[in-house]
Protein backbone atom coordinates (compact mmCIF):
# COMPACT_ATOMS: atom_id res chain seq x y z
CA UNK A 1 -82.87 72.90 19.03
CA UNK A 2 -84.92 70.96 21.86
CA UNK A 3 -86.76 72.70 24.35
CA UNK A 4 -84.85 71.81 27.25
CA UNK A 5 -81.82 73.72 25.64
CA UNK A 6 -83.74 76.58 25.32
CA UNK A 7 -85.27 76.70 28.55
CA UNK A 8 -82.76 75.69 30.86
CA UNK A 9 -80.14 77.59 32.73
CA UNK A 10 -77.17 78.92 31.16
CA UNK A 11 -74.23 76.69 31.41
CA UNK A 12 -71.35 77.95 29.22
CA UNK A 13 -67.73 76.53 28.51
CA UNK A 14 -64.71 79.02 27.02
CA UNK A 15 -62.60 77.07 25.38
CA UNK A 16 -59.41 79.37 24.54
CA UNK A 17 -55.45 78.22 24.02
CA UNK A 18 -54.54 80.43 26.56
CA UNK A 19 -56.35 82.47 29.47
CA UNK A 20 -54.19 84.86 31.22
CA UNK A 21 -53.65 89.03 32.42
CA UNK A 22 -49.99 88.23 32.32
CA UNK A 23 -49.37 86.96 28.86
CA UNK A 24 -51.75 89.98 27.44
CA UNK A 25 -52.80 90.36 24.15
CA UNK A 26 -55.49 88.22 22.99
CA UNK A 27 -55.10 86.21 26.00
CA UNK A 28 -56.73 88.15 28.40
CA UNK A 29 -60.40 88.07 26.08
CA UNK A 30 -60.84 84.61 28.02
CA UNK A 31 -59.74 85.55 31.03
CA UNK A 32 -61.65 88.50 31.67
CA UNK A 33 -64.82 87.07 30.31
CA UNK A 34 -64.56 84.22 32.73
CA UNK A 35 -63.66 86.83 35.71
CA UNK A 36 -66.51 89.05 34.90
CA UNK A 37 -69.03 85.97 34.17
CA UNK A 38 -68.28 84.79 37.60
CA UNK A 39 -68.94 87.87 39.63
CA UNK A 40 -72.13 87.87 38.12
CA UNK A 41 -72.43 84.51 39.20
CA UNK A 42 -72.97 82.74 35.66
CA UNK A 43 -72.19 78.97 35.35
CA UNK A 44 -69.45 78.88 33.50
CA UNK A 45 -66.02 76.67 33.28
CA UNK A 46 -62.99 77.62 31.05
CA UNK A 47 -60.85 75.11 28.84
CA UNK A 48 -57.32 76.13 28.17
CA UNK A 49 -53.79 75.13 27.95
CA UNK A 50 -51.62 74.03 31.09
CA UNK A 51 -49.17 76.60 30.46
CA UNK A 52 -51.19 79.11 32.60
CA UNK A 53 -52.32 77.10 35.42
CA UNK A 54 -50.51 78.79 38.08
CA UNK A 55 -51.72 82.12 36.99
CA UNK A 56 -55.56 81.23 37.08
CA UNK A 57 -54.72 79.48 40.60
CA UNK A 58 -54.16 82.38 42.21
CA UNK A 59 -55.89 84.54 39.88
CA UNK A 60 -59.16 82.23 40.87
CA UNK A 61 -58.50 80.48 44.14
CA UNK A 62 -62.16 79.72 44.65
CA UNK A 63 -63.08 78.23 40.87
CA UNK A 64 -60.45 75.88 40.28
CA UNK A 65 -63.19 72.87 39.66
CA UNK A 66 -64.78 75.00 37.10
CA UNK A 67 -61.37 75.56 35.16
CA UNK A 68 -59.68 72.58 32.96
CA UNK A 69 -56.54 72.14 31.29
CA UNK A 70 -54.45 70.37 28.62
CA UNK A 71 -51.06 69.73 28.74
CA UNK A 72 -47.82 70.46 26.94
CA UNK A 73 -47.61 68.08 24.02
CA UNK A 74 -44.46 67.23 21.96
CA UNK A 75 -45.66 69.31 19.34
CA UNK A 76 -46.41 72.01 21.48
CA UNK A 77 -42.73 72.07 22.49
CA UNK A 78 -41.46 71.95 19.46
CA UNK A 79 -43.02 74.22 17.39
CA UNK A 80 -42.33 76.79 20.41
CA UNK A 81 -38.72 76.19 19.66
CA UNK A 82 -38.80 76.41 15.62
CA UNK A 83 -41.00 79.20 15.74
CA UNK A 84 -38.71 81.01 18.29
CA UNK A 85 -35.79 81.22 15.24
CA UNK A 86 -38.51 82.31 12.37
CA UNK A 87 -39.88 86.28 11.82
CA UNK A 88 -42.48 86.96 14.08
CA UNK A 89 -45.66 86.68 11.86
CA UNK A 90 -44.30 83.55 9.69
CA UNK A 91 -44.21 81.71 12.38
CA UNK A 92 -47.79 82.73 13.87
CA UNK A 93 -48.96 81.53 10.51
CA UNK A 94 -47.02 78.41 9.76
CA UNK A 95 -45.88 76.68 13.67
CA UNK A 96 -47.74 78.68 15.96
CA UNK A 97 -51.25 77.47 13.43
CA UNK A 98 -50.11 73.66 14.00
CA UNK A 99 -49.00 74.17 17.79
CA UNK A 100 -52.73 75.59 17.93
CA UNK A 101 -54.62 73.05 16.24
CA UNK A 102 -52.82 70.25 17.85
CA UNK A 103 -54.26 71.89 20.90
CA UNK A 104 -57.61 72.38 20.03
CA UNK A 105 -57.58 68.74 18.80
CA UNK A 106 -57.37 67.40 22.09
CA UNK A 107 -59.38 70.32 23.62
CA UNK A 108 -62.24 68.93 21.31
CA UNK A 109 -61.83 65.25 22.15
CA UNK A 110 -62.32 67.02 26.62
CA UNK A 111 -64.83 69.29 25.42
CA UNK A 112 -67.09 66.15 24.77
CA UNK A 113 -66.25 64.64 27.73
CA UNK A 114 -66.90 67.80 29.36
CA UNK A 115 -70.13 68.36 28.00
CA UNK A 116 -71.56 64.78 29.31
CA UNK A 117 -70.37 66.04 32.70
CA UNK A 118 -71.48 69.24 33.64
CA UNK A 119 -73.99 69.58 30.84
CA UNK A 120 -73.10 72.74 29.26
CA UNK A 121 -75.56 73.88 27.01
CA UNK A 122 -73.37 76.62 24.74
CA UNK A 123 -69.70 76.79 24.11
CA UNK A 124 -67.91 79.70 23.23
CA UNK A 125 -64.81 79.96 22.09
CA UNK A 126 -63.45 83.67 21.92
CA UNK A 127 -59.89 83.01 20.60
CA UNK A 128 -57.61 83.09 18.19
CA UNK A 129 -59.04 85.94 17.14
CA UNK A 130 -58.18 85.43 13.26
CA UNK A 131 -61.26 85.70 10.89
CA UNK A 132 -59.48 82.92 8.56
CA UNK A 133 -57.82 80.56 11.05
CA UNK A 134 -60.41 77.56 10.87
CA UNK A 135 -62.07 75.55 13.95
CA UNK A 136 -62.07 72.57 15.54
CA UNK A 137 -65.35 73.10 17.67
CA UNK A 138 -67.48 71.16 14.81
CA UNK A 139 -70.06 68.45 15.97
CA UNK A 140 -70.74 69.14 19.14
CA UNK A 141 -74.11 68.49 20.87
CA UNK A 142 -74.80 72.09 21.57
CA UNK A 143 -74.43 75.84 19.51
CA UNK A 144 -71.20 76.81 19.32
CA UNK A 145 -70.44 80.73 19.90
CA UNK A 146 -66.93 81.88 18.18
CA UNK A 147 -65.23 85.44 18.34
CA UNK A 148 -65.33 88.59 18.41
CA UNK A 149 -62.81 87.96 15.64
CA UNK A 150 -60.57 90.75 14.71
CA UNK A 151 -58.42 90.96 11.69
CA UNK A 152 -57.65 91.56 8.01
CA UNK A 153 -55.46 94.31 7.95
CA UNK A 154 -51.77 94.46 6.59
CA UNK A 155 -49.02 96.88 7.00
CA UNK A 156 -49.97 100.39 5.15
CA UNK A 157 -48.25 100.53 1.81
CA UNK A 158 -44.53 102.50 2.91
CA UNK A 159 -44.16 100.04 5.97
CA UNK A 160 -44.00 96.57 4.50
CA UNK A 161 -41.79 95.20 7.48
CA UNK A 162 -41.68 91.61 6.08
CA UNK A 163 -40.00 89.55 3.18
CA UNK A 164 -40.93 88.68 0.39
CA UNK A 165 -40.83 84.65 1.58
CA UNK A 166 -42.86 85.26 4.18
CA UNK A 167 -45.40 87.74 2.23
CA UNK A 168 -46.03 84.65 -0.50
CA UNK A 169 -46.45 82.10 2.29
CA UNK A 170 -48.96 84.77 4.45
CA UNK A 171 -50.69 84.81 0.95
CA UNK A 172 -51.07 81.31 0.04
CA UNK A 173 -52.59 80.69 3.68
CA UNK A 174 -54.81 83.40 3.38
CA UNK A 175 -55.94 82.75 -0.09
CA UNK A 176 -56.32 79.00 0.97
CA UNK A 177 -58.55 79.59 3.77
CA UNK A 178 -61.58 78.91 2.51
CA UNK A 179 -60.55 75.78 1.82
CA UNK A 180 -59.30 74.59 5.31
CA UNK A 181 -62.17 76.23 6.84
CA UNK A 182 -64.78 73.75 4.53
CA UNK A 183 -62.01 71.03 5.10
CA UNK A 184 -62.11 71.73 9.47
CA UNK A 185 -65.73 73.18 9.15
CA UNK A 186 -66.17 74.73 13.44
CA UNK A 187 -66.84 78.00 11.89
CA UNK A 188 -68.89 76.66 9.61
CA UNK A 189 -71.26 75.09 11.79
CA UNK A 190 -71.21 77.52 14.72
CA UNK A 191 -74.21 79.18 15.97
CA UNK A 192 -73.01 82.28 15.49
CA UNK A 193 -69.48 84.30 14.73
CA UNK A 194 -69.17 87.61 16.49
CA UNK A 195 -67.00 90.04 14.74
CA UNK A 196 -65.20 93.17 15.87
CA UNK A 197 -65.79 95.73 12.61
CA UNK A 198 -66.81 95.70 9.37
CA UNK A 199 -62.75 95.33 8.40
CA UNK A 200 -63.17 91.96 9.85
CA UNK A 201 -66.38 91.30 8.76
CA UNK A 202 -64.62 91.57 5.36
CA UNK A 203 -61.83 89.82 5.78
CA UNK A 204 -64.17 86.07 6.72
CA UNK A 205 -63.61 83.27 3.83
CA UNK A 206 -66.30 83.25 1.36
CA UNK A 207 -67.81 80.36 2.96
CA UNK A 208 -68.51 82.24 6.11
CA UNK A 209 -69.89 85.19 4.74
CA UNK A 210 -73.52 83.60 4.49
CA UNK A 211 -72.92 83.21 8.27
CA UNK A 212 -74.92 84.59 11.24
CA UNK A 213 -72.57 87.84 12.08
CA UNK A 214 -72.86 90.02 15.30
CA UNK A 215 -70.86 93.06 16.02
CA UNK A 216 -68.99 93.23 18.82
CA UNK A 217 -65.72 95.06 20.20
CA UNK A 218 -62.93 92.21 20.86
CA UNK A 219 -61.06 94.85 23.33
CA UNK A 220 -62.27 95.52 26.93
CA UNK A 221 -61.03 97.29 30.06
CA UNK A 222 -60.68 96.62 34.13
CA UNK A 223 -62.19 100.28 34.74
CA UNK A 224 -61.62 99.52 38.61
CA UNK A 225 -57.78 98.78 37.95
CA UNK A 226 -57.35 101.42 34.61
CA UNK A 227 -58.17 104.56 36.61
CA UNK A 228 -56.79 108.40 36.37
CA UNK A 229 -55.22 110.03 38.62
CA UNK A 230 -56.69 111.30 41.58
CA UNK A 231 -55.65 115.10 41.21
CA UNK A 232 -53.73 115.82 38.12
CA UNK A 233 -50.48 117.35 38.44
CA UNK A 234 -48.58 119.72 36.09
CA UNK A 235 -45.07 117.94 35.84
CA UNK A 236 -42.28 120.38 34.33
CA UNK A 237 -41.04 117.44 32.11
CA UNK A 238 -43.43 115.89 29.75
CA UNK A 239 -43.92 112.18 30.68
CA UNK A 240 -44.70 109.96 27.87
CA UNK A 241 -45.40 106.60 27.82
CA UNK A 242 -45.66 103.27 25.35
CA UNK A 243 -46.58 100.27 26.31
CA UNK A 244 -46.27 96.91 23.80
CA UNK A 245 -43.98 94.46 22.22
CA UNK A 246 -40.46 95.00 21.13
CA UNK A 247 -41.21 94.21 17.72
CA UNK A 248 -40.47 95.56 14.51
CA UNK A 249 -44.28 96.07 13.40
CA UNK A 250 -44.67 98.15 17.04
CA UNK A 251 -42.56 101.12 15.37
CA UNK A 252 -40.92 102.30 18.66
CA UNK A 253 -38.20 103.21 16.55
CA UNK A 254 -40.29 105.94 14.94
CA UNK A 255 -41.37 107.34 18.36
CA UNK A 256 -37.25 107.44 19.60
CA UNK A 257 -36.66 109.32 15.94
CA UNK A 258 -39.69 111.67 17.36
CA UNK A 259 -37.95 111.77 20.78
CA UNK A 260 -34.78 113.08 19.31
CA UNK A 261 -36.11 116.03 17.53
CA UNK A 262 -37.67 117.28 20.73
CA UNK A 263 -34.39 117.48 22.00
CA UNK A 264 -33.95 121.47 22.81
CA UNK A 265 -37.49 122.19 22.04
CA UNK A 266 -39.38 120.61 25.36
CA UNK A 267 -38.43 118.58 28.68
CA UNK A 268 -39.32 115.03 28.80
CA UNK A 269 -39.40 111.50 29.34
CA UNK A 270 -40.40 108.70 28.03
CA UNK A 271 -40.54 105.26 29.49
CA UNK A 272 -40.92 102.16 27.16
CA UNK A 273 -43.00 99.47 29.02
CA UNK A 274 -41.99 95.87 27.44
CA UNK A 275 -39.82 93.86 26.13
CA UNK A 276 -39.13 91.58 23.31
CA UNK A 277 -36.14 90.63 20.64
CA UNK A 278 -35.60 94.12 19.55
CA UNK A 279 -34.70 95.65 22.83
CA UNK A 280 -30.97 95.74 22.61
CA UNK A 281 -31.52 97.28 18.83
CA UNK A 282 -33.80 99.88 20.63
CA UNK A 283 -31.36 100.42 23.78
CA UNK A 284 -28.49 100.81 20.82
CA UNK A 285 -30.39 103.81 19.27
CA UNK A 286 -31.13 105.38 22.35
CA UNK A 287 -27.61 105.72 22.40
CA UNK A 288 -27.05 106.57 18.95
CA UNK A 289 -29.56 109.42 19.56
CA UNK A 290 -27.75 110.86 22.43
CA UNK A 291 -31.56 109.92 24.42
CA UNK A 292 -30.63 108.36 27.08
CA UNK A 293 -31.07 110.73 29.68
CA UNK A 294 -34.67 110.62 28.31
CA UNK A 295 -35.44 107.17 27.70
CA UNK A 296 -35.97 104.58 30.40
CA UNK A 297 -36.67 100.90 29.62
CA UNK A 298 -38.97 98.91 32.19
CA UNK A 299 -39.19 95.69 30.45
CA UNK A 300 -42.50 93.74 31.12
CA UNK A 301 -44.52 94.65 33.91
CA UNK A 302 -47.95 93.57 35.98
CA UNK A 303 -51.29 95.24 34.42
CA UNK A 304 -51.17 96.77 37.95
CA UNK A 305 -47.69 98.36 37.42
CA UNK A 306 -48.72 99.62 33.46
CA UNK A 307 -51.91 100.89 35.10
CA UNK A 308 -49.77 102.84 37.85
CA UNK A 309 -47.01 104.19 35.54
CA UNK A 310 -50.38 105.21 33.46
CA UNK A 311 -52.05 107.71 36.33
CA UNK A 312 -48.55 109.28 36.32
CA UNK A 313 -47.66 110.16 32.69
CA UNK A 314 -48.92 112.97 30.53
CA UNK A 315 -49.30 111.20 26.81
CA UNK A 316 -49.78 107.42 25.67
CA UNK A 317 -48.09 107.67 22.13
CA UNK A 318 -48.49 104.14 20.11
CA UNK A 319 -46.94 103.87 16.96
CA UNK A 320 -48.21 100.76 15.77
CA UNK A 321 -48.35 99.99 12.24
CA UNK A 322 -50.52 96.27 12.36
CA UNK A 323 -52.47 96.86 15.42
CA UNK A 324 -55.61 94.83 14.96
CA UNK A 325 -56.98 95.84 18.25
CA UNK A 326 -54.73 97.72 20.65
CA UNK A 327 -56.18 97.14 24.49
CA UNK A 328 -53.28 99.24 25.60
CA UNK A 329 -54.84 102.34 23.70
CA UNK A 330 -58.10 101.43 25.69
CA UNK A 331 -55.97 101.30 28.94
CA UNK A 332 -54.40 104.51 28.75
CA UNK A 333 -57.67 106.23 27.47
CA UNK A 334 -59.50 104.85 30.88
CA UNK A 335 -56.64 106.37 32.60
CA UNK A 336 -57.38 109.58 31.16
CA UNK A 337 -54.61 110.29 28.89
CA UNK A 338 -55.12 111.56 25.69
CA UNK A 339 -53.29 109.23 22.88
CA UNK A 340 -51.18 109.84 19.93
CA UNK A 341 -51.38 106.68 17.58
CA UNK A 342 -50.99 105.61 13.97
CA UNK A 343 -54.46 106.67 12.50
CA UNK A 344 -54.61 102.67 11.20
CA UNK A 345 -55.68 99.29 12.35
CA UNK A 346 -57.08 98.78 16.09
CA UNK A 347 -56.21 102.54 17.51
CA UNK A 348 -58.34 104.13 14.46
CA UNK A 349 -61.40 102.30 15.74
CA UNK A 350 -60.92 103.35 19.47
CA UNK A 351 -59.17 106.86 19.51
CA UNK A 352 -61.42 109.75 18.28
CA UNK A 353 -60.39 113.65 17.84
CA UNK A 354 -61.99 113.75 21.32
CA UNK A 355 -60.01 112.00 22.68
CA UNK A 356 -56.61 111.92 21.02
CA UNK A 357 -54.65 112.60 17.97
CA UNK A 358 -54.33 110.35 14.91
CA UNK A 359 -51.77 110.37 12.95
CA UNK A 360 -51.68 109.23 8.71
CA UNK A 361 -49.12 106.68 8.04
CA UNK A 362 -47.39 108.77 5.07
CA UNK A 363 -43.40 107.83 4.85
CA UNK A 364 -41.61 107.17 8.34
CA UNK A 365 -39.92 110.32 7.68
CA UNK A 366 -43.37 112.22 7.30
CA UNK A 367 -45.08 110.40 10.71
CA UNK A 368 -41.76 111.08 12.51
CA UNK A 369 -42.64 114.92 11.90
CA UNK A 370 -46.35 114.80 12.39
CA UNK A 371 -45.69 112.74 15.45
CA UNK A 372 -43.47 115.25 16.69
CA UNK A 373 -45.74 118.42 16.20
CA UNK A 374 -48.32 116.35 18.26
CA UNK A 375 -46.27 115.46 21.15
CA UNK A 376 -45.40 119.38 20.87
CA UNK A 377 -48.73 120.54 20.50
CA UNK A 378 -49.80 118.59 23.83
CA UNK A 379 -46.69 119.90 25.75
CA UNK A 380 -47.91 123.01 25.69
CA UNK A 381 -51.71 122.57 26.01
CA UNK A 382 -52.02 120.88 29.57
CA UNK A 383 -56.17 121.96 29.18
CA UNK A 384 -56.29 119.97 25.98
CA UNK A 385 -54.78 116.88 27.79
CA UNK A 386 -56.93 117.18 30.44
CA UNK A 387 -60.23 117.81 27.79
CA UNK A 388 -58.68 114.64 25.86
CA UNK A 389 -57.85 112.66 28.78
CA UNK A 390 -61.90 113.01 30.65
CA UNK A 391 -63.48 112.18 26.97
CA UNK A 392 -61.29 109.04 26.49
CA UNK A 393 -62.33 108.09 30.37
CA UNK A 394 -66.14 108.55 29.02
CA UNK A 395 -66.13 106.86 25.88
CA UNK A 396 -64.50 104.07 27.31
CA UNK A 397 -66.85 103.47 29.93
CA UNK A 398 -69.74 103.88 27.92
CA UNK A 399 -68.45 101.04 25.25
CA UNK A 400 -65.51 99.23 26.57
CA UNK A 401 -65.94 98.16 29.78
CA UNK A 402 -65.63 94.63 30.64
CA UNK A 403 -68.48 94.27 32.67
CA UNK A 404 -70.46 95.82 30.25
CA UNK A 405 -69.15 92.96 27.48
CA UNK A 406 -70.21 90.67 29.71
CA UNK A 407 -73.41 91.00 29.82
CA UNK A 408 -73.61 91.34 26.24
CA UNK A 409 -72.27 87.98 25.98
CA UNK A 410 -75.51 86.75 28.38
CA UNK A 411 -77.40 88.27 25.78
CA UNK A 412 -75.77 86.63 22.56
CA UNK A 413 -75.80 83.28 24.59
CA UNK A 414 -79.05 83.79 25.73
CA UNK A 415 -80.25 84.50 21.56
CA UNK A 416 -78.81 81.52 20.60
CA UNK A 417 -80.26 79.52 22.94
CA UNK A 418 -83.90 80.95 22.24
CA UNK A 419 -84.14 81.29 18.64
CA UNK A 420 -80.68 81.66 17.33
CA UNK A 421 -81.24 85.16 16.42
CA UNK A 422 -80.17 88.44 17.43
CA UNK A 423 -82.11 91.82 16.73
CA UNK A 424 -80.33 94.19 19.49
CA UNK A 425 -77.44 96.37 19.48
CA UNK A 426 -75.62 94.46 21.70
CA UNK A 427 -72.96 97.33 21.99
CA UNK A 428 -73.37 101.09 20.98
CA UNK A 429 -70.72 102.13 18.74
C-alpha cells in the first residue's frame, strides 16, 4: 500500500443493493452507517440501487451529490417477479442471488469510475450480509472492507419449515460456495471481512477462513428515536407486541397458540406490527381462536410508529425460529421492554436473563407452553419488567448503538489504511 493511501484523509464509498429505514432488515446497515458517518462529518458517498432514491432524498436532502445509483435492469424486474411465486428462502438463494449479482456487476463497472472521481481511498461494502454469497468488489485500486456478515444458522431440528426441493438446492449452493467464491474472488481479495459471531465466523467457505476476520455486531440502534417511556404506566391489560415479517419462519402462529391459552387467565393485547403473504392465514386463526378481541393487525409501519407503539406496550415477544440478527429485539430492548424470544439465532446473542426471557425451541407444542408461562410470569411481575426493561436500555447503549458502530468503523478503516491490521476490541461484547 503507497504512502499517500495511508496518510491521506479518509474517503470511503458503501456500496450496498439497497440503503433504506423503510425497507428494514439488512437494509438499514447502509443506511445508518452513512447517516451516522455524516454527522460526524466523514467523507463518505453511498452506491446503491435506484429503487430507494426517493427515500434517501428526503431522508438526506443536503448529500444527494455524495449518493449514486443504478437503475432497474431487465433482470432486476424479472427475477422480482419469478421470485415473487417461489418459497421465500429458495428464491433468496436462486433469483434474488442473480438479481444481486447482476447489480453488483454494474455497481463494480461505477465503482471504478467512481473511484477516479472523488478518489476514495477504501470501499466498504456492508451487505448482503451472507458469509457464503461471493463478491464482486475484486480488483479495485484500493482495500476493500466487507461485512459484518451474519449467518449460518438453519431452522432447529422440530421446525424444518421448508421442502425437501428447496433443502437440496439450499445445500448444493452452500456446499458449492467455495467454489463461486474462488471463481468471483471480492472476498477473497478484500482487506478485511468483519463478522458478527463466531457462528458466522464458522459458517465462511474454506477459502476465507485464512482471511483477516474482525468481530463486529451487524445490528445497531437509533437510541434518540428507540426510547422508553417517559413515566411508566401500569396498564390493567397486558400489552404485547411483535414486530416482523408475515412469514412462516417468523412463528407468529406459535405466539397466537400462546395468546389463546391466556384466554381466562390474564387481560391483554397484542398488536402484530407487519405484514407479508401469511397475513390472511394469521387473520383466519385469530378467528379460529376466538382472539380477536385481542389481536389487532397494523400492517407495516414507519420506524417512528414501531418505536411509538414500543414506549406503550408491556412485552416484545419474538418467536423467530431463523433469526440471524433480529434489530427489532434491539429496538424494543432500547425501549425498555423486557423480551421473550426463541433462545436461537440473532435474539440468543442480544437478549440476556437480564434483560429478558429465552425460550428452548423443544416441539411447537412445548414452546407454546413455555411461552405462555413467560408471558404469565411477566403479567404479574410489573418490577421484573421494569428491572428487565432498564438492563436491556443499558446493555444496548453500551454495545449497540449506532453511533458507537460508527466510529468503530473509523477505526477498522483507519487499520486498514495504516497497516492492515487490527489489535483493538473494536466492540465490547
Amino acid at each position: 500500500m503507497s504512502e499517500l493511501s495511508q496518510n491521506a484523509p479518509l474517503k470511503i464509498l458503501l456500496v450496498a443493493e439497497h440503503a433504506s429505514a423503510a425497507f428494514g432488515g439488512e437494509a438499514l446497515v447502509p443506511f445508518q452507517y452513512f447517516k451516522r458517518l455524516r454527522e460526524m462529518h466523514v467523507d463518505v458517498h453511498l452506491l446503491v440501487h435506484e429503487r430507494t432514491r426517493k427515500e434517501l432524498s428526503v431522508a438526506f436532502p443536503h448529500d444527494l451529490d455524495r449518493i449514486h445509483f443504478v437503475a432497474d435492469s431487465v433482470v432486476n424486474v424479472w427475477c422480482h417477479k419469478i421470485g415473487s411465486l417461489m418459497p421465500d428462502r429458495l428464491a433468496v438463494f436462486t433469483v434474488g442471488a442473480m438479481s444481486h449479482f447482476e447489480t453488483q456487476f454494474r455497481q463494480r463497472r461505477l465503482v471504478r469510475a467512481l473511484l477516479r472521481q472523488w478518489g476514495f481511498n477504501i470501499v466498504h461494502e456492508p451487505i448482503p450480509v451472507s458469509p457464503k454469497l461471493p463478491s464482486l468488489l475484486f480488483g479495485l485500486p484500493v482495500p476493500v472492507v466487507i461485512g459484518p456478515m451474519n449467518g449460518g444458522m438453519d431452522y432447529p431440528p422440530n421446525y424444518h419449515l421448508d421442502g425437501r426441493f428447496e433443502r437440496l438446492v439450499v445445500f448444493a449452493l452452500r456446499w458449492t460456495s467455495a467454489f463461486w467464491n474462488m471463481i468471483l474472488p471480492g472476498k477473497r481479495q478484500a482487506a478485511l471481512l468483519l463478522v458478527a459471531n463466531k457462528r458466522t465466523r464458522d459458517a465462511l467457505p474454506a477459502v476465507l477462513r485464512s482471511k483477516k476476520l474482525l468481530e463486529l455486531a451487524e445490528n445497531g440502534v437509533d437510541l434518540a428515536l428507540f426510547t422508553p417511556a417517559s413515566a411508566r404506566v401500569e396498564n390493567e391489560t397486558l400489552r404485547i407486541v411483535y414486530a416482523g415479517r408475515l412469514v412462516d419462519w417468523k412463528r407468529v402462529d406459535l405466539l397466537l397458540a400462546a395468546c389463546a391459552c391466556l384466554s381466562g387467565k390474564i387481560k391483554f393485547a397484542l398488536d402484530l406490527i407487519g405484514d407479508g403473504p401469511l397475513r390472511g392465514a394469521l387473520e383466519q386463526e385469530v378467528r379460529r381462536l376466538s382472539l380477536a378481541p385481542h389481536v389487532h393487525f397494523h400492517g407495516r409501519l414507519s420506524q417512528s410508529a414501531i418505536a411509538d407503539f414500543l414506549r406503550s406496550a408491556d412485552v416484545f415477544v419474538l418467536p423467530s425460529m431463523r433469526e440471524c440478527g433480529g434489530a427489532v429485539v434491539l429496538e424494543a430492548m432500547a425501549s425498555g421492554l423486557p423480551v421473550i424470544a426463541a433462545n436461537w439465532g440473532g435474539p440468543a446473542d442480544y437478549v440476556s436473563k437480564d434483560t429478558g426471557i429465552l425460550i428452548a425451541p423443544g416441539t411447537p407444542g412445548e414452546f407454546v407452553s413455555e411461552l405462555t408461562k413467560a408471558i404469565v410470569r411477566l403479567a404479574g411481575n410489573p418490577e421484573e419488567r421494569a428491572r428487565m426493561g432498564d438492563a436491556g436500555r443499558q446493555r444496548v447503549a453500551a454495545l449497540f448503538d449506532w453511533r458507537a458502530k460508527a466510529r468503530a468503523l473509523l477505526n477498522i478503516y483507519e487499520g486498514v489504511l495504516k497497516s492492515g491490521t487490527l489489535e483493538m476490541e473494536l466492540m465490547p461484547r
